[in-house]
PDB file of N, CA and C in Angstrom:
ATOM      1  N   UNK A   1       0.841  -1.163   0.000  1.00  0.00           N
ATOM      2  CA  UNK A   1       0.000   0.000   0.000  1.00  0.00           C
ATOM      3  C   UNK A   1       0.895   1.239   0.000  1.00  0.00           C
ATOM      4  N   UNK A   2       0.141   2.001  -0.984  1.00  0.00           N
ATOM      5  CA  UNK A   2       1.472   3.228  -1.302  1.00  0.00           C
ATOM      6  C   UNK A   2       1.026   4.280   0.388  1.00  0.00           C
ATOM      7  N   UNK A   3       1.873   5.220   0.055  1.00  0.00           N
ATOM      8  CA  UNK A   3       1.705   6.190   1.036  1.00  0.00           C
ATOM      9  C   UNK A   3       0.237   7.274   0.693  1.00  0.00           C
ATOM     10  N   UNK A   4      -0.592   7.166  -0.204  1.00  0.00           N
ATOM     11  CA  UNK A   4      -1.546   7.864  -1.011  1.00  0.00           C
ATOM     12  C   UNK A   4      -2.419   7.863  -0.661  1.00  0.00           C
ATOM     13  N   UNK A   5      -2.532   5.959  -0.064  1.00  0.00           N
ATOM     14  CA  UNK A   5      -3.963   5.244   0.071  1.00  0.00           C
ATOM     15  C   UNK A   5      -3.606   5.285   1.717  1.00  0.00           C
ATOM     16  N   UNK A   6      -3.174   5.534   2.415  1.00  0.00           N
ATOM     17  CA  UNK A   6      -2.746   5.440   3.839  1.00  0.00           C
ATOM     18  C   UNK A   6      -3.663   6.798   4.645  1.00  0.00           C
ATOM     19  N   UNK A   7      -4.538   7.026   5.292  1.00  0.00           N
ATOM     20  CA  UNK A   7      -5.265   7.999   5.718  1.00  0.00           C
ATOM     21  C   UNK A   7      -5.184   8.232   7.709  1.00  0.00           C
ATOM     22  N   UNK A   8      -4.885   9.046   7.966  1.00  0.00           N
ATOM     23  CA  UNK A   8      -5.333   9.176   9.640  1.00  0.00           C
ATOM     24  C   UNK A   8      -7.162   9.284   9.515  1.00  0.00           C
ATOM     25  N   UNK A   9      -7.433   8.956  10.408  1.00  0.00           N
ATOM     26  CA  UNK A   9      -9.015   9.281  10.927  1.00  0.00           C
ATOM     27  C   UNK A   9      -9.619  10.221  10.453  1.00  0.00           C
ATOM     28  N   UNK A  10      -8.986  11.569  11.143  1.00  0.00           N
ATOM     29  CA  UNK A  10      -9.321  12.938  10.789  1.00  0.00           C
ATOM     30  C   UNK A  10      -9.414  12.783   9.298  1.00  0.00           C
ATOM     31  N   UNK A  11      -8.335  12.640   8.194  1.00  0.00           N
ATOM     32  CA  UNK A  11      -7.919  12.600   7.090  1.00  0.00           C
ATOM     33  C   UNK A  11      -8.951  11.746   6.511  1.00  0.00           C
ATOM     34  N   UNK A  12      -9.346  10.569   6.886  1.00  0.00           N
ATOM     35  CA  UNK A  12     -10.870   9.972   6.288  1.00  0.00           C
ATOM     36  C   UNK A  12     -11.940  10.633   6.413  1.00  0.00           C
ATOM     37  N   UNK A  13     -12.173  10.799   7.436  1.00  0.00           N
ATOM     38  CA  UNK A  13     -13.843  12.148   7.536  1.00  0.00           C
ATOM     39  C   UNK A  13     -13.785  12.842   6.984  1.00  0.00           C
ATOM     40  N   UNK A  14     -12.416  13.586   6.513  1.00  0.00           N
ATOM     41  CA  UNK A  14     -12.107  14.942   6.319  1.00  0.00           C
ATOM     42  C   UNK A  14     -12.725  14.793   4.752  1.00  0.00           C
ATOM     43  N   UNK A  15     -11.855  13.840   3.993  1.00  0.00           N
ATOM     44  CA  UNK A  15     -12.168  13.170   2.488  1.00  0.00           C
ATOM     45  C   UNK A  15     -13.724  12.528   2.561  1.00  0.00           C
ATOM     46  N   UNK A  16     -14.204  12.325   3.687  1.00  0.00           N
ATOM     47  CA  UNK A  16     -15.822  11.595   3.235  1.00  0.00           C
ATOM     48  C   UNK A  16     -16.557  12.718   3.917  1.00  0.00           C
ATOM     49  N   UNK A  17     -16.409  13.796   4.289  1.00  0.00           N
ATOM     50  CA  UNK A  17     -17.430  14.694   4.636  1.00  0.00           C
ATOM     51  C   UNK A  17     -19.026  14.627   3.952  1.00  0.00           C
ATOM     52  N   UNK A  18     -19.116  14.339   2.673  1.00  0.00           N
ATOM     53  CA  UNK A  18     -19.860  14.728   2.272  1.00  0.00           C
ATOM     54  C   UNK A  18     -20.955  13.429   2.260  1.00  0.00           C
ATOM     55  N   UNK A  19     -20.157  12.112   2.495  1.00  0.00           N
ATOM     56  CA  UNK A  19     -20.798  10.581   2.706  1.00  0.00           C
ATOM     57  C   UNK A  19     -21.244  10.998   4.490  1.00  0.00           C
ATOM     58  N   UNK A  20     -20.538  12.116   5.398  1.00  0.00           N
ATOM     59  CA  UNK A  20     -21.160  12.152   6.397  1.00  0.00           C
ATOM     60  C   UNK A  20     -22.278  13.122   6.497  1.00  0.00           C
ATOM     61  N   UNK A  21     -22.411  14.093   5.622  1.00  0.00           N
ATOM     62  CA  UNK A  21     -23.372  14.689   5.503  1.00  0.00           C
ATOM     63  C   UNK A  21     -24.734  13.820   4.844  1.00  0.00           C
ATOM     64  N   UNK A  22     -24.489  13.333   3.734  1.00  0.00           N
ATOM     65  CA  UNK A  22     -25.593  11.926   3.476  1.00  0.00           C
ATOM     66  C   UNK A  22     -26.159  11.284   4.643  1.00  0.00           C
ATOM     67  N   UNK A  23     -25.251  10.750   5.636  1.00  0.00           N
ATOM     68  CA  UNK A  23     -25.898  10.333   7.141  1.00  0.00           C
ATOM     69  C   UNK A  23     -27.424  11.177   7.146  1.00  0.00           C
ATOM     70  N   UNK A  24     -26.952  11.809   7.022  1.00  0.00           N
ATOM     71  CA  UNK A  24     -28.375  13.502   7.843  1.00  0.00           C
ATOM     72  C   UNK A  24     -28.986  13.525   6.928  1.00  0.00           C
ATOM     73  N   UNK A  25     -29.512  12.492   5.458  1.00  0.00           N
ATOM     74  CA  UNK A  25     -30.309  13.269   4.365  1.00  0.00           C
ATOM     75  C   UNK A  25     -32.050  13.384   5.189  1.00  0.00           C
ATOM     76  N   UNK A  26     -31.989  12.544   6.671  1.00  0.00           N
ATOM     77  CA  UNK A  26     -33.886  13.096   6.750  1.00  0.00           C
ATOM     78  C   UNK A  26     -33.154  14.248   7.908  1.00  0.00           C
ATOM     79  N   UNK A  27     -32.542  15.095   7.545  1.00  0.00           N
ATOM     80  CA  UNK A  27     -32.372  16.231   8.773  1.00  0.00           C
ATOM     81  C   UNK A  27     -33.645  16.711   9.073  1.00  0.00           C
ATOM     82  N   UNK A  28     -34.281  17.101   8.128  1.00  0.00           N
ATOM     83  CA  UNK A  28     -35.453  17.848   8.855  1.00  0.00           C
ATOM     84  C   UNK A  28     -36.042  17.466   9.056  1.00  0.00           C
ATOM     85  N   UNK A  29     -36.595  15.881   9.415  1.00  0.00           N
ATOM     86  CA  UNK A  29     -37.475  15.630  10.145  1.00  0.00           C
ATOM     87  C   UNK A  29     -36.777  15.455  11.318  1.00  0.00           C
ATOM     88  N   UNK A  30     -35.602  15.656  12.217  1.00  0.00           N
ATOM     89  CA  UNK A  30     -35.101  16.000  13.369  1.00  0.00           C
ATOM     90  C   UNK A  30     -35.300  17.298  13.556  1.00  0.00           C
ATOM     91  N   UNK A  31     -36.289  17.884  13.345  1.00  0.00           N
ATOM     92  CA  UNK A  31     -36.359  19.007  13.622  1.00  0.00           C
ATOM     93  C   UNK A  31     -34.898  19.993  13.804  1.00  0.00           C
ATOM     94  N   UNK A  32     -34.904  20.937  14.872  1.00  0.00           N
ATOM     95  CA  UNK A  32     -33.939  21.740  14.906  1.00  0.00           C
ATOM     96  C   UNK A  32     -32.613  21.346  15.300  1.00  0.00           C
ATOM     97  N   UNK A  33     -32.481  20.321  15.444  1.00  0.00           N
ATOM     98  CA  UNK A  33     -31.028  19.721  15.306  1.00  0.00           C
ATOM     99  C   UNK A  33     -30.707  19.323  14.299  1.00  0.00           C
ATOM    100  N   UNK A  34     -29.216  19.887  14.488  1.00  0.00           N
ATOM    101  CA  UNK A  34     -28.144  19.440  13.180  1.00  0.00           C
ATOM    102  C   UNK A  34     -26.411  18.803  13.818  1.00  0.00           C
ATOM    103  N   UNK A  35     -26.565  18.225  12.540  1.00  0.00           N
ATOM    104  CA  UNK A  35     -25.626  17.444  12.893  1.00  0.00           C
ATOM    105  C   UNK A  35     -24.488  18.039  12.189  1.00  0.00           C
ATOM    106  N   UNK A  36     -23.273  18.577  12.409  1.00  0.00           N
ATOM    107  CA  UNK A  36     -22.054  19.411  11.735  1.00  0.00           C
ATOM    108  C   UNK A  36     -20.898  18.003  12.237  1.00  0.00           C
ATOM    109  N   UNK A  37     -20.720  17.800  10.438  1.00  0.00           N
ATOM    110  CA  UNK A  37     -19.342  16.715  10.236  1.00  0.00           C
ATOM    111  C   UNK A  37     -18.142  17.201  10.321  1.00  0.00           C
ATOM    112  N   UNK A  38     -17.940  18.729  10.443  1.00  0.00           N
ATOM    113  CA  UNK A  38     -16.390  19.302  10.482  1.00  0.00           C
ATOM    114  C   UNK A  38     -16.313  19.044  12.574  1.00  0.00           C
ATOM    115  N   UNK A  39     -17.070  19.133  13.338  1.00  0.00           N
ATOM    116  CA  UNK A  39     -16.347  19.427  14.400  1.00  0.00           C
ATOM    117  C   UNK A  39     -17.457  18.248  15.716  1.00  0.00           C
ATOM    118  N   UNK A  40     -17.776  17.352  14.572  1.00  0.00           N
ATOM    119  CA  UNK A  40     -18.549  16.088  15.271  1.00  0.00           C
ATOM    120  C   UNK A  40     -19.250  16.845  16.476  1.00  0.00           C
ATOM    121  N   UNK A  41     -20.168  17.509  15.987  1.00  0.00           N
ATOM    122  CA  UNK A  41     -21.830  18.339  16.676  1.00  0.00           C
ATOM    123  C   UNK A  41     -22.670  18.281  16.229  1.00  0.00           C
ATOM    124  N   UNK A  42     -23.643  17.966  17.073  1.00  0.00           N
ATOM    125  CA  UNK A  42     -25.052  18.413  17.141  1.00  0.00           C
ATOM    126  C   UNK A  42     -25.603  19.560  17.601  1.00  0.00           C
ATOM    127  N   UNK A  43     -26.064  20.378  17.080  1.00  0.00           N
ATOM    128  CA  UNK A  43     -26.427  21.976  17.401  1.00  0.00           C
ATOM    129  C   UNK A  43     -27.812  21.717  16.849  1.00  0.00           C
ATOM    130  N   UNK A  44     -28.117  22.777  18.138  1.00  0.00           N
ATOM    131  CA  UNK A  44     -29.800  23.382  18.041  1.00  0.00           C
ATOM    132  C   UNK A  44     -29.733  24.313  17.495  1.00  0.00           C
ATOM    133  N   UNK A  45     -30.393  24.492  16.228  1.00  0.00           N
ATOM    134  CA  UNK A  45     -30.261  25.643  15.078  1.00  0.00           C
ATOM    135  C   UNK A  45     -30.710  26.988  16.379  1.00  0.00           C
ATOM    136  N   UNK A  46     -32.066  26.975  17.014  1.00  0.00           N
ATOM    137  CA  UNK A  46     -32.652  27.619  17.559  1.00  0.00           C
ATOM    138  C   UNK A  46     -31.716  28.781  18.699  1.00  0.00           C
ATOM    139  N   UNK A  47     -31.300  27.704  19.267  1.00  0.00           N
ATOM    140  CA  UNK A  47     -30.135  28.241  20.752  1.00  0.00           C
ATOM    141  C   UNK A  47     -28.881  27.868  20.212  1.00  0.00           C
ATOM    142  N   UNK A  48     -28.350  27.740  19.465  1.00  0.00           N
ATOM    143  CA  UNK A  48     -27.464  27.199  19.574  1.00  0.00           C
ATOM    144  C   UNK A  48     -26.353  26.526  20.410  1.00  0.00           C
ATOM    145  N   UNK A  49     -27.575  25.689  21.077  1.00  0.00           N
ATOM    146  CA  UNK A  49     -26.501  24.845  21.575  1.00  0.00           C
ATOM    147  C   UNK A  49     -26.057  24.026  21.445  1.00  0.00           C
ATOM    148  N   UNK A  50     -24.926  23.524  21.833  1.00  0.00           N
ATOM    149  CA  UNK A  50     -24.294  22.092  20.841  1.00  0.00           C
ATOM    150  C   UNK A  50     -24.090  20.297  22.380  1.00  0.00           C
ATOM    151  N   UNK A  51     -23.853  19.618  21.179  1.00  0.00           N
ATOM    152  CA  UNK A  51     -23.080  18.802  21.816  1.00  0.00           C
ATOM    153  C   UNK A  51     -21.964  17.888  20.842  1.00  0.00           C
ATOM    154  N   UNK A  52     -21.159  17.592  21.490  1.00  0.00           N
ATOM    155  CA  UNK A  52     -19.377  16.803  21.460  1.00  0.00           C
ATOM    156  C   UNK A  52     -19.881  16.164  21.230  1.00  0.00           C
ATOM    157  N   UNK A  53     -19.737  15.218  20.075  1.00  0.00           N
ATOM    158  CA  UNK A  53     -19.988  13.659  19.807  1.00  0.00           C
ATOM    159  C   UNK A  53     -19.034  13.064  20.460  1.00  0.00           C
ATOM    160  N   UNK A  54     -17.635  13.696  20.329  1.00  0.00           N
ATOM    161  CA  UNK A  54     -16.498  13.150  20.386  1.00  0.00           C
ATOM    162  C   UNK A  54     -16.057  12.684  22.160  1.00  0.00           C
ATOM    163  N   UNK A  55     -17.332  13.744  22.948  1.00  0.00           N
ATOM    164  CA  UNK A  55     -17.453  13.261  24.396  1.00  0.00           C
ATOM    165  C   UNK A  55     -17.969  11.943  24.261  1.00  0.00           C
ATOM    166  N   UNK A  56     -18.721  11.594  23.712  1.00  0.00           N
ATOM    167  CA  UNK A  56     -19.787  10.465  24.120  1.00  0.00           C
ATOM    168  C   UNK A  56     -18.989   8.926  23.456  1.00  0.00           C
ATOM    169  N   UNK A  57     -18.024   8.929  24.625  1.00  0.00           N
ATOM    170  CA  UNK A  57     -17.438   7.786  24.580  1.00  0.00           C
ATOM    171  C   UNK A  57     -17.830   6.098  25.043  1.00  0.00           C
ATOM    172  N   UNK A  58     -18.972   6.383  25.910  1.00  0.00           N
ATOM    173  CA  UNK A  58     -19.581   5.632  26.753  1.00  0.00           C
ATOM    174  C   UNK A  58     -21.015   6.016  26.833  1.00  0.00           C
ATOM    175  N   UNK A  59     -21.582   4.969  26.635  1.00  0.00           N
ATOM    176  CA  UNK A  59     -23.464   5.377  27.410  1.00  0.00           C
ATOM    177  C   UNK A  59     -23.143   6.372  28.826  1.00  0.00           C
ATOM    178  N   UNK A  60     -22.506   6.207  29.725  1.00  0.00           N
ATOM    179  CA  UNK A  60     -22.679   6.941  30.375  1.00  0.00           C
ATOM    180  C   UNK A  60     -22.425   8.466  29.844  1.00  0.00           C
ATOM    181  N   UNK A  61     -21.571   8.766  29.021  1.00  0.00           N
ATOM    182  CA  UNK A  61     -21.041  10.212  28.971  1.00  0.00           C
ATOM    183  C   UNK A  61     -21.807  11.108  27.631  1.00  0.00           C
ATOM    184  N   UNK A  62     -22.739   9.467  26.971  1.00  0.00           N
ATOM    185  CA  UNK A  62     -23.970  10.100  25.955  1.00  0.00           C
ATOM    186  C   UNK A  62     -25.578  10.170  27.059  1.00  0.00           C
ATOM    187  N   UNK A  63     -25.418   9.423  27.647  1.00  0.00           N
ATOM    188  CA  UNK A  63     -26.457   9.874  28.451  1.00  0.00           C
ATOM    189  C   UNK A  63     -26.357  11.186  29.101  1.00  0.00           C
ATOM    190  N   UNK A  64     -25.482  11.398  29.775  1.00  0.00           N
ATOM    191  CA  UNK A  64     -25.422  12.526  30.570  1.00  0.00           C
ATOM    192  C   UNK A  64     -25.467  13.790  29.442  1.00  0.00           C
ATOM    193  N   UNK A  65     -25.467  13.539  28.035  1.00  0.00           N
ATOM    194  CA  UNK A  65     -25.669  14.817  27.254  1.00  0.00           C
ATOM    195  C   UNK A  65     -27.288  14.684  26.989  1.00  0.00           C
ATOM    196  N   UNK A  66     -27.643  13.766  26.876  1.00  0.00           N
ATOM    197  CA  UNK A  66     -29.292  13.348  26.735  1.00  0.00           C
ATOM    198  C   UNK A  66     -30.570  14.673  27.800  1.00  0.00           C
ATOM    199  N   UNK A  67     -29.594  13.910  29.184  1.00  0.00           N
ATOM    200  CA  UNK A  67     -29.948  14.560  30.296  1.00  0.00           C
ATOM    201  C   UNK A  67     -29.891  15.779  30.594  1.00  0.00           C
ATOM    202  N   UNK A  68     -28.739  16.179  30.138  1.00  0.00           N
ATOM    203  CA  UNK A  68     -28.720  17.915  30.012  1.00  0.00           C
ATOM    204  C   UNK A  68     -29.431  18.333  29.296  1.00  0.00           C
ATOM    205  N   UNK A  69     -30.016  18.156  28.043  1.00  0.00           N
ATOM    206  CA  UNK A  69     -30.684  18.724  26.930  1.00  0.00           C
ATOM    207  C   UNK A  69     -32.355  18.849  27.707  1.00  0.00           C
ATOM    208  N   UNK A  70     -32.444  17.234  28.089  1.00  0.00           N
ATOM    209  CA  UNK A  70     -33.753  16.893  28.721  1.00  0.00           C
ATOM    210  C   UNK A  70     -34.012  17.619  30.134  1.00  0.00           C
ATOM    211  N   UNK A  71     -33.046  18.229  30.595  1.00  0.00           N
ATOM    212  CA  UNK A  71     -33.171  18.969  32.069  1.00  0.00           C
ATOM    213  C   UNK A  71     -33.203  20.245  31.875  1.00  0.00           C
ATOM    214  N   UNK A  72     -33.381  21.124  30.665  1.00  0.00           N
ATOM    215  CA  UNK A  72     -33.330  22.365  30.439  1.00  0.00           C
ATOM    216  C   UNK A  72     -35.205  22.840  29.699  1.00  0.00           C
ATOM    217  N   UNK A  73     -35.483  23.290  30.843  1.00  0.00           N
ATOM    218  CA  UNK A  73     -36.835  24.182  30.140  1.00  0.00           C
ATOM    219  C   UNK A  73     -37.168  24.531  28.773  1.00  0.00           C
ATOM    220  N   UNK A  74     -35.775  25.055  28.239  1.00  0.00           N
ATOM    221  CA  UNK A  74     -35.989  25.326  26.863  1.00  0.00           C
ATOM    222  C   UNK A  74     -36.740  24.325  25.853  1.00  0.00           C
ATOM    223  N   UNK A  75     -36.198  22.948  25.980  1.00  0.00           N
ATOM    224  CA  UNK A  75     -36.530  22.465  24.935  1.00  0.00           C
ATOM    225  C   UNK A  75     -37.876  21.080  25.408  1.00  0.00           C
ATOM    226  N   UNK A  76     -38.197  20.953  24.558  1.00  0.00           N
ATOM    227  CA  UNK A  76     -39.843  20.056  24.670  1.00  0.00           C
ATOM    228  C   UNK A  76     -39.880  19.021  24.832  1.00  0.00           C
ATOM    229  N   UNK A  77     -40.533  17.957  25.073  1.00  0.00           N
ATOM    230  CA  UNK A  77     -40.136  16.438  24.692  1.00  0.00           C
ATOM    231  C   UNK A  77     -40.016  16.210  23.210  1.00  0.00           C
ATOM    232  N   UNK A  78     -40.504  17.003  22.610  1.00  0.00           N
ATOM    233  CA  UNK A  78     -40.082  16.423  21.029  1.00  0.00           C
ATOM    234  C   UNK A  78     -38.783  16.595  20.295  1.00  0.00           C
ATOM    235  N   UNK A  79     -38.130  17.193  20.970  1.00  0.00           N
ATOM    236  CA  UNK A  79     -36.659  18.027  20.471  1.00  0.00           C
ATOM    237  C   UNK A  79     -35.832  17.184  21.461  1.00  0.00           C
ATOM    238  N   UNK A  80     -36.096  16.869  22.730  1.00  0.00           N
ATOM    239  CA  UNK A  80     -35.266  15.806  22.943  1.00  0.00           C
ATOM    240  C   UNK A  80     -35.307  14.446  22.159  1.00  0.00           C
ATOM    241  N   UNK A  81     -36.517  14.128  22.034  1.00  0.00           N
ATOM    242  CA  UNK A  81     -36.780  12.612  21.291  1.00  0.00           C
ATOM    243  C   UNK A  81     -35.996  12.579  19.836  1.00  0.00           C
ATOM    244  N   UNK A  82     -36.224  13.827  19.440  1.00  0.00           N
ATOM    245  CA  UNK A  82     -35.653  14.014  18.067  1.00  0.00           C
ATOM    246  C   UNK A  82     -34.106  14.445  17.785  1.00  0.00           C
ATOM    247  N   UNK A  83     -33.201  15.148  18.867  1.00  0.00           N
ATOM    248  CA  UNK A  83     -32.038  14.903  19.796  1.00  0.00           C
ATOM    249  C   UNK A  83     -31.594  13.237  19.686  1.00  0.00           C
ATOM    250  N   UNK A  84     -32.327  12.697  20.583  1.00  0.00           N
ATOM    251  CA  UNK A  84     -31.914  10.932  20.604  1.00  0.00           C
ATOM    252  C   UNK A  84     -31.414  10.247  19.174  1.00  0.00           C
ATOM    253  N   UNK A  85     -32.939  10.600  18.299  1.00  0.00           N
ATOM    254  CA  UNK A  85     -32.793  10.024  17.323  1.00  0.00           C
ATOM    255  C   UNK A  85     -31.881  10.401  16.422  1.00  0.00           C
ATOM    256  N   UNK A  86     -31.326  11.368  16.717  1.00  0.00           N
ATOM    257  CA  UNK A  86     -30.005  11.626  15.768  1.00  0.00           C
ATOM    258  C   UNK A  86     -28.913  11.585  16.156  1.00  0.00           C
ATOM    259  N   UNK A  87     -28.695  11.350  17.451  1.00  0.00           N
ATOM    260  CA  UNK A  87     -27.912  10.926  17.752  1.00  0.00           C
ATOM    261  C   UNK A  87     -27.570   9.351  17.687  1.00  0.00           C
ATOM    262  N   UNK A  88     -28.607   8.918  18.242  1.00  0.00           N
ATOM    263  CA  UNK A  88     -28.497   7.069  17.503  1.00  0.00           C
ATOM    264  C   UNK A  88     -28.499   7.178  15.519  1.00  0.00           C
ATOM    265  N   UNK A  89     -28.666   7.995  14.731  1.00  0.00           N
ATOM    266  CA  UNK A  89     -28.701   7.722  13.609  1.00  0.00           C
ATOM    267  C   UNK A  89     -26.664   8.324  13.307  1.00  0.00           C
ATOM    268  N   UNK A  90     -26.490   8.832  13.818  1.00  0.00           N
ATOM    269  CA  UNK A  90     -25.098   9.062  13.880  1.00  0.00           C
ATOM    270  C   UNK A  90     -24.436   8.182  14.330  1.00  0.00           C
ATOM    271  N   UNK A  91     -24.442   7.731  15.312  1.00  0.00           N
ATOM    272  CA  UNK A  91     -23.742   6.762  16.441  1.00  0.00           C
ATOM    273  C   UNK A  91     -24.280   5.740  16.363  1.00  0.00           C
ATOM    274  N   UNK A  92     -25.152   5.256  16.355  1.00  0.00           N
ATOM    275  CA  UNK A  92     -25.960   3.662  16.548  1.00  0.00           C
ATOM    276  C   UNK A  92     -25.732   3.349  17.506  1.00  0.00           C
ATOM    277  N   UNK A  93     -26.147   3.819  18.988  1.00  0.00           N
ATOM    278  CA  UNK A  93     -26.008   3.853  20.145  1.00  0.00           C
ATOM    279  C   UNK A  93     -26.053   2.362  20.517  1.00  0.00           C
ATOM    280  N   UNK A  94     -26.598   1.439  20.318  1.00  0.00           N
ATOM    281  CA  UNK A  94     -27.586   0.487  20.705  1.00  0.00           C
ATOM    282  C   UNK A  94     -26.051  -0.375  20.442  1.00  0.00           C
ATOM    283  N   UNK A  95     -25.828  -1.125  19.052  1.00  0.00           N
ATOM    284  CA  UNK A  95     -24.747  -0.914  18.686  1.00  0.00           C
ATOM    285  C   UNK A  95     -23.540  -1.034  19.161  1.00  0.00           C
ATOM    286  N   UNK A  96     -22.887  -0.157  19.658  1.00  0.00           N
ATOM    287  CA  UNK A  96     -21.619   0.505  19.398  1.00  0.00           C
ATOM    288  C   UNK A  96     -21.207   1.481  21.477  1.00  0.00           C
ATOM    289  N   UNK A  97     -22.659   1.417  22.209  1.00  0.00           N
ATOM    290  CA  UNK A  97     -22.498   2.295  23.057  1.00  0.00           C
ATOM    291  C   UNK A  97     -23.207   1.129  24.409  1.00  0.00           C
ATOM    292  N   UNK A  98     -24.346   0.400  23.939  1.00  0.00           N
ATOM    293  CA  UNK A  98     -25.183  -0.195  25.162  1.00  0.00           C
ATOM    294  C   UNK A  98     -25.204  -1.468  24.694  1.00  0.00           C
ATOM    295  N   UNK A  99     -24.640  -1.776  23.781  1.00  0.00           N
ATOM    296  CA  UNK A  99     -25.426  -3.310  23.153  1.00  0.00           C
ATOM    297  C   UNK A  99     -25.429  -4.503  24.768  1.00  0.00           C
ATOM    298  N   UNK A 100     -26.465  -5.615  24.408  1.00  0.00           N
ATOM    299  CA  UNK A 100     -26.515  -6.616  25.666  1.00  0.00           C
ATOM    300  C   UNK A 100     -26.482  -5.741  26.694  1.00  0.00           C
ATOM    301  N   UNK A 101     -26.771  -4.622  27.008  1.00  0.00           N
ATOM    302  CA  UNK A 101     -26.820  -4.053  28.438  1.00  0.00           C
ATOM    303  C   UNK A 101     -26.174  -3.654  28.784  1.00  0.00           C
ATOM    304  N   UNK A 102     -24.243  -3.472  28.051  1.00  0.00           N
ATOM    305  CA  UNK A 102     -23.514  -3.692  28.669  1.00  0.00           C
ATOM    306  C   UNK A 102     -22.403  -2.012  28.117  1.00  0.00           C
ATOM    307  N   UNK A 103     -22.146  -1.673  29.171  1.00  0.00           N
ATOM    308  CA  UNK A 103     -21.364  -0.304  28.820  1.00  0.00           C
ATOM    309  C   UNK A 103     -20.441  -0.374  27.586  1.00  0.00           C
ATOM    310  N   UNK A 104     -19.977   0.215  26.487  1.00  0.00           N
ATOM    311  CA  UNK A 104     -18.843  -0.251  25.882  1.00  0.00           C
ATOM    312  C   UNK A 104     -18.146   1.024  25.819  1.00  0.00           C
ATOM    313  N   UNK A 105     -16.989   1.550  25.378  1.00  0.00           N
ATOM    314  CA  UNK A 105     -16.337   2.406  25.156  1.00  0.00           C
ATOM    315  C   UNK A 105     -15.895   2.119  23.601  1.00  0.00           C
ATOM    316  N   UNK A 106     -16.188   3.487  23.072  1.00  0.00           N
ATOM    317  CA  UNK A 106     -15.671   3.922  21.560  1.00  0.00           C
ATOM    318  C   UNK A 106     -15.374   4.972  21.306  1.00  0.00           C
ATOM    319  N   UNK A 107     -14.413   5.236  19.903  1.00  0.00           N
ATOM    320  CA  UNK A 107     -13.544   6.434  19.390  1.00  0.00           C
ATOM    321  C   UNK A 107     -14.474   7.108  18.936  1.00  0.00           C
ATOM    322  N   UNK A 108     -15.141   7.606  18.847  1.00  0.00           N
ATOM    323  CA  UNK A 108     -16.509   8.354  18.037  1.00  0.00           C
ATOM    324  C   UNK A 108     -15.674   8.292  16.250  1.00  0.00           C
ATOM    325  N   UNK A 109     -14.663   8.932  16.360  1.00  0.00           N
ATOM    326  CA  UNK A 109     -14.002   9.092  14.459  1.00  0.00           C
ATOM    327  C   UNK A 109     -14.290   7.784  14.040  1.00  0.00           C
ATOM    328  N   UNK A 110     -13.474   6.751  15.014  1.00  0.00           N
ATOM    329  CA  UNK A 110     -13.709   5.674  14.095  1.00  0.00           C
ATOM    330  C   UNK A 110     -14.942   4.588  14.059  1.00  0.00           C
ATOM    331  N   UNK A 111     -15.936   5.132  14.747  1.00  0.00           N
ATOM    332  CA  UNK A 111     -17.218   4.382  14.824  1.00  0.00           C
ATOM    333  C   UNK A 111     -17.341   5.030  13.452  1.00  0.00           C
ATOM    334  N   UNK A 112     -17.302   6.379  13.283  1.00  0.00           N
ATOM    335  CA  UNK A 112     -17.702   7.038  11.844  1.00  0.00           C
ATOM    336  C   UNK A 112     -17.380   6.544  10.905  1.00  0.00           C
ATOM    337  N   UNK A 113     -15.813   6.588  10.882  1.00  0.00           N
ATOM    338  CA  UNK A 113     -15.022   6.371   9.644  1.00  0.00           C
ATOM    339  C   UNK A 113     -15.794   4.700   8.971  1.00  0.00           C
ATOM    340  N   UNK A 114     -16.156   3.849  10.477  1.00  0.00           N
ATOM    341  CA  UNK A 114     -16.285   2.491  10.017  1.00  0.00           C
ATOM    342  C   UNK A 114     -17.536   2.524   9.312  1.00  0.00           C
ATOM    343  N   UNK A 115     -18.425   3.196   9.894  1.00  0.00           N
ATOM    344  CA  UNK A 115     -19.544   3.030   9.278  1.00  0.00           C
ATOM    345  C   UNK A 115     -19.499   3.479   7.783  1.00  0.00           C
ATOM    346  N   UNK A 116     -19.015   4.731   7.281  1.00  0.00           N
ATOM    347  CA  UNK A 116     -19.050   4.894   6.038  1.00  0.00           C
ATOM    348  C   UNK A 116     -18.064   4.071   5.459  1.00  0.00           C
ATOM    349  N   UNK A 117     -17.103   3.469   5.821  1.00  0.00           N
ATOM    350  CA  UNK A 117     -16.653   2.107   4.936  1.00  0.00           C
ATOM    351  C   UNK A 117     -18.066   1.020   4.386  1.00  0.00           C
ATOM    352  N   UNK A 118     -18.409   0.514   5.310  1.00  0.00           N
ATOM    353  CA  UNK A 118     -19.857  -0.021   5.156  1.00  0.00           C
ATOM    354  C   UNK A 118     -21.177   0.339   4.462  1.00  0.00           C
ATOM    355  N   UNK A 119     -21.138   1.569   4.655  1.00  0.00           N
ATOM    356  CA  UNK A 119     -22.202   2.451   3.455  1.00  0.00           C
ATOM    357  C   UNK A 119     -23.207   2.146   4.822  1.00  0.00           C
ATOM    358  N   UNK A 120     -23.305   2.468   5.454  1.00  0.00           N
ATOM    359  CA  UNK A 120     -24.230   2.805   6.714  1.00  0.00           C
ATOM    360  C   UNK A 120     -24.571   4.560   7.088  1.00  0.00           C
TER     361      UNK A 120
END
């Protein structure tokens, strides 16, 4: 394998940005969340507020962003639910974060990178 075909992480997302933007083609039915492939976020168009994909190494440390979103007045039950769901459509939480019940730990890049190898 030449040095051409050889990529860091960053350097794969960076080149499939646009296979990670495909991820998001039902964005708007997540309502006001978006999902931004340059700096692995989810932002509320509205408030802009965001969250780190790149935190959510563990169910515990994606839950606890769940919970913050869900513990703030601002937003409704439908913007959290719709929050979740894009976040499991990014991540495949179930997957990759809780599968069998059981805590797992992952790189967020390369849960990405793998999935768009796969066409997921």
């Amino acid at each position: 394998m030449s040095s051409k075909d050889t990529f860091t992480l960053d350097e794969f997302l960076k080149n499939h940005k646009s296979c990670l933007e495909g991820l998001m083609k039902e964005g708007e039915s997540l309502g006001p969340w978006r999902f931004d492939p340059d700096d692995l976020t989810i932002e509320h168009r509205g408030t802009g507020y965001w969250i780190r994909l790149s935190e959510c190494v563990d169910s515990a440390h994606t839950l606890d962003w769940i919970a913050q979103v869900s513990g703030k007045a601002t937003y409704t039950d439908e913007e959290v639910g719709q929050l979740v769901r894009l976040m499991d459509k990014v991540l495949y939480m179930q997957g990759h974060l809780c599968g069998c019940g059981k805590d797992h730990k992952i790189d967020v890049k390369a849960v990405l990178a793998n999935r768009l190898r796969m066409g997921i």
